[in-house]
Protein backbone atom coordinates (compact mmCIF):
# COMPACT_ATOMS: atom_id res chain seq x y z
CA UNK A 1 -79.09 135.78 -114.54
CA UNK A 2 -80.40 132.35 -114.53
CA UNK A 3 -78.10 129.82 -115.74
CA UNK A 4 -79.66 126.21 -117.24
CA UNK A 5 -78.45 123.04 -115.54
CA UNK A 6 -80.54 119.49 -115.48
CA UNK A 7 -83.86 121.59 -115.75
CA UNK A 8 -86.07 118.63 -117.71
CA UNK A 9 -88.84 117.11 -115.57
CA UNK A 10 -87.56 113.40 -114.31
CA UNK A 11 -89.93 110.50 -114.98
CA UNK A 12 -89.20 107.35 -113.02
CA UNK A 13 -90.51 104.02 -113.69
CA UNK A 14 -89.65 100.21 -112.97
CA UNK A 15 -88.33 98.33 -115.90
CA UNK A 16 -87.21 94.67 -116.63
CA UNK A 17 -83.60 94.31 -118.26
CA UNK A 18 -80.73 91.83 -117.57
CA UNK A 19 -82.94 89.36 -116.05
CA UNK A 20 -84.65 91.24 -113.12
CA UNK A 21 -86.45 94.55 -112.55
CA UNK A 22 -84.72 97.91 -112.21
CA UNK A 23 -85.87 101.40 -111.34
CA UNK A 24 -84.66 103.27 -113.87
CA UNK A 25 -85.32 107.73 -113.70
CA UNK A 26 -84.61 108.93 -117.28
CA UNK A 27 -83.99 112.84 -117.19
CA UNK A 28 -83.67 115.58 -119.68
CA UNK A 29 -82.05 118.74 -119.94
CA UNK A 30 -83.99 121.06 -121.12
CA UNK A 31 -82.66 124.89 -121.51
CA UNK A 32 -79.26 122.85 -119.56
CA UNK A 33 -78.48 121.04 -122.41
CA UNK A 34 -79.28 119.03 -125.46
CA UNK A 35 -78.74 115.44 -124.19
CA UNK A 36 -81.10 113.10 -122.15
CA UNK A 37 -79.47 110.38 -119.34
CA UNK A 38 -80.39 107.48 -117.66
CA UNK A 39 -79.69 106.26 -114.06
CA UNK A 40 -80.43 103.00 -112.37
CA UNK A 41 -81.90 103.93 -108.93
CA UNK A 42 -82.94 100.96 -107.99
CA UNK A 43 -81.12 101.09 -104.58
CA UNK A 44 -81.53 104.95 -103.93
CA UNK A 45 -78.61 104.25 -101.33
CA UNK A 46 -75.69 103.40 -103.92
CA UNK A 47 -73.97 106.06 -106.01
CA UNK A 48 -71.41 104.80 -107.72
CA UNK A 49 -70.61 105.46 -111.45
CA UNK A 50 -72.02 102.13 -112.61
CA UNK A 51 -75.42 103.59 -111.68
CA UNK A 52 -75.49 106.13 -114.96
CA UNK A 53 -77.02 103.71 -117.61
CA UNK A 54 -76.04 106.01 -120.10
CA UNK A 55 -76.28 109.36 -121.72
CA UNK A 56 -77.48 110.06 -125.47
CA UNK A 57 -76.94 112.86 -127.72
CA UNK A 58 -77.76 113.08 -131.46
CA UNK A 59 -77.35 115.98 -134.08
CA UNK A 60 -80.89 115.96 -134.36
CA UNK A 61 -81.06 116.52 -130.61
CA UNK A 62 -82.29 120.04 -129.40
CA UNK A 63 -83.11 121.05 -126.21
CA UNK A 64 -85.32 118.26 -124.96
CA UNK A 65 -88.24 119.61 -123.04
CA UNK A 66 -90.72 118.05 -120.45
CA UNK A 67 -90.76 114.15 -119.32
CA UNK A 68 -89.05 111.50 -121.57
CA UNK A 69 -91.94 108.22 -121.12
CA UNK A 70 -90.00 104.75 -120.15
CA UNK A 71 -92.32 102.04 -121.66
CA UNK A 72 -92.47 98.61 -122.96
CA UNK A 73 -92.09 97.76 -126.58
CA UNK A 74 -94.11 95.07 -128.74
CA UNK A 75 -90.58 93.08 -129.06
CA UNK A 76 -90.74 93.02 -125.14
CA UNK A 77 -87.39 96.09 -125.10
CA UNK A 78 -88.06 98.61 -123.01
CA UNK A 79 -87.59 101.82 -123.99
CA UNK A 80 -87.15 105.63 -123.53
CA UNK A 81 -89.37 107.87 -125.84
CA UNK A 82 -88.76 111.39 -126.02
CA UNK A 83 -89.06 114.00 -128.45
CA UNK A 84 -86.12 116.05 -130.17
CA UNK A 85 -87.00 119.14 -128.24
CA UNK A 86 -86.26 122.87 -129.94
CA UNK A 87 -83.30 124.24 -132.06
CA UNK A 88 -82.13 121.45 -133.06
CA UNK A 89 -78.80 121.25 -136.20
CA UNK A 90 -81.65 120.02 -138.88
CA UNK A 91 -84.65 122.11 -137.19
CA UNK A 92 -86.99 119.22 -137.77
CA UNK A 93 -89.62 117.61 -135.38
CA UNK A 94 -88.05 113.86 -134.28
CA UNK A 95 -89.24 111.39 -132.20
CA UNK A 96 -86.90 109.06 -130.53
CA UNK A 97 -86.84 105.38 -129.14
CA UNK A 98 -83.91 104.56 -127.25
CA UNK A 99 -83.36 101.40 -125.28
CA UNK A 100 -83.48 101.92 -121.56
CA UNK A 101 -80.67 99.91 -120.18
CA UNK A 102 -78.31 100.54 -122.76
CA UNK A 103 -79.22 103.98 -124.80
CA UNK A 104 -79.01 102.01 -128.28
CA UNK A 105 -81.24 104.02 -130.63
CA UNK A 106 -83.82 101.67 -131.47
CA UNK A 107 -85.49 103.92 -133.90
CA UNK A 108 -85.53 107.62 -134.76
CA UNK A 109 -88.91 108.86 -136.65
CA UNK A 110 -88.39 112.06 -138.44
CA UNK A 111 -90.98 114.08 -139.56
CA UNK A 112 -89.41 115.94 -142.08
CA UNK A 113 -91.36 119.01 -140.67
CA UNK A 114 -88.94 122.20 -140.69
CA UNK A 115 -85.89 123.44 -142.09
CA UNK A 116 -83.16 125.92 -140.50
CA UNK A 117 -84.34 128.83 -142.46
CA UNK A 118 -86.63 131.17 -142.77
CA UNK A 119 -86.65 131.06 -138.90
CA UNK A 120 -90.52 130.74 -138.86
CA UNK A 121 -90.07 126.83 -140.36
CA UNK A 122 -87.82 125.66 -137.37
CA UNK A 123 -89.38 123.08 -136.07
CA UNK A 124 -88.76 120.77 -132.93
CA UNK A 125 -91.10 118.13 -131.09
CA UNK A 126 -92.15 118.45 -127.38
CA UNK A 127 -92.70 115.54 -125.18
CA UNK A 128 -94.61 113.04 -126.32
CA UNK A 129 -97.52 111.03 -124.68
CA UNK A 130 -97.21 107.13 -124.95
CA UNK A 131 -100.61 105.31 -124.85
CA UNK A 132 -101.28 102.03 -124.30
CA UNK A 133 -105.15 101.10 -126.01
CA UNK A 134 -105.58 97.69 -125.52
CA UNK A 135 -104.05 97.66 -121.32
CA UNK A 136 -101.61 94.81 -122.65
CA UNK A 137 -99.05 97.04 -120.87
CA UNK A 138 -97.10 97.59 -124.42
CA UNK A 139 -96.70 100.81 -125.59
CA UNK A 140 -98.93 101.41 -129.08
CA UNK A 141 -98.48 104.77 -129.83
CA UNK A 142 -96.98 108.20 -129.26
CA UNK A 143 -98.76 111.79 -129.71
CA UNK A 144 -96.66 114.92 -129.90
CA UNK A 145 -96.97 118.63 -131.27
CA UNK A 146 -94.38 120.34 -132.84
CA UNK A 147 -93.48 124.17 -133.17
CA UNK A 148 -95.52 124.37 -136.22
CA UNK A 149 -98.73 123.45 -134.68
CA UNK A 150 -98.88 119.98 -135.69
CA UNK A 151 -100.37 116.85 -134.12
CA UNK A 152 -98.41 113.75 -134.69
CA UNK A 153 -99.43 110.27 -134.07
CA UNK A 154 -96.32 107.39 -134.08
CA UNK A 155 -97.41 104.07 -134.60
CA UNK A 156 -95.33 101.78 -131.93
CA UNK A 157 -97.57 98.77 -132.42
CA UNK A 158 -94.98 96.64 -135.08
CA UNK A 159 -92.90 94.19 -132.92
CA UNK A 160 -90.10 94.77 -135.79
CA UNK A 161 -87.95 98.25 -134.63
């Protein structure tokens, strides 16, 4: 029988935090787990505890699937952006911004798409994509589809979190 470990897709991506750049690889867990992590891998060489930026779970957290994006915000944050995944505590499809070198939640968007029962309205949100319109390198918006066959659009734009 298979059994789920760190089974999200990595994403990798240089970001700027304490006063220099980092390569930072957010990860999720997919069927392993519902959480999502951060390490600093800027020096691929060092391992040493100090590397794991930080690891964030949330009742609203299901099993995150596919890529979390690491972008920057209109405040000039970085961030993580992932979706809430599937079978989640509230069943509903959430979108979350989480700051990349220190996991604070910068914002959580919930739909308020899907409730725990009947079992056909549990909802979740995949991965979303982050787009960038205007190539000013800041993140503007986020599509993702949820379980119930939606197609959501989050407006990043606002340099207030």
């Amino acid at each position: 029988a298979h059994r789920y470990f760190v089974d999200g897709s990595p994403k990798a991506a240089d970001a700027y935090f304490a006063g220099a750049w980092h390569t930072v690889l957010v990860e999720t867990l997919a069927g392993g787990g519902k959480a999502v992590f951060a390490l600093d891998i800027t020096d691929p060489t060092a391992h040493a505890p100090s590397k794991v930026l930080w690891e964030y779970t949330d009742t609203d957290l299901g099993y995150p699937l596919g890529e979390a994006s690491i972008v920057r915000m209109a405040n000039g944050e970085w961030a993580a952006v992932f979706g809430n995944g599937y079978l989640s505590t509230s069943h509903s499809a959430v979108l979350y911004v989480v700051n990349i070198q220190t996991g604070a939640l910068i914002r959580k968007i919930d739909t308020g798409v899907g409730a725990a029962t009947p079992v056909a309205s549990q909802n979740g949100l995949a991965a979303p994509t982050v787009v960038d319109t205007n190539n000013d390198r800041i993140a503007d918006a986020a599509y993702a589809g949820d379980l119930m066959g939606n197609m959501w659009k989050f407006d990043l734009c606002n340099a207030n979190s």
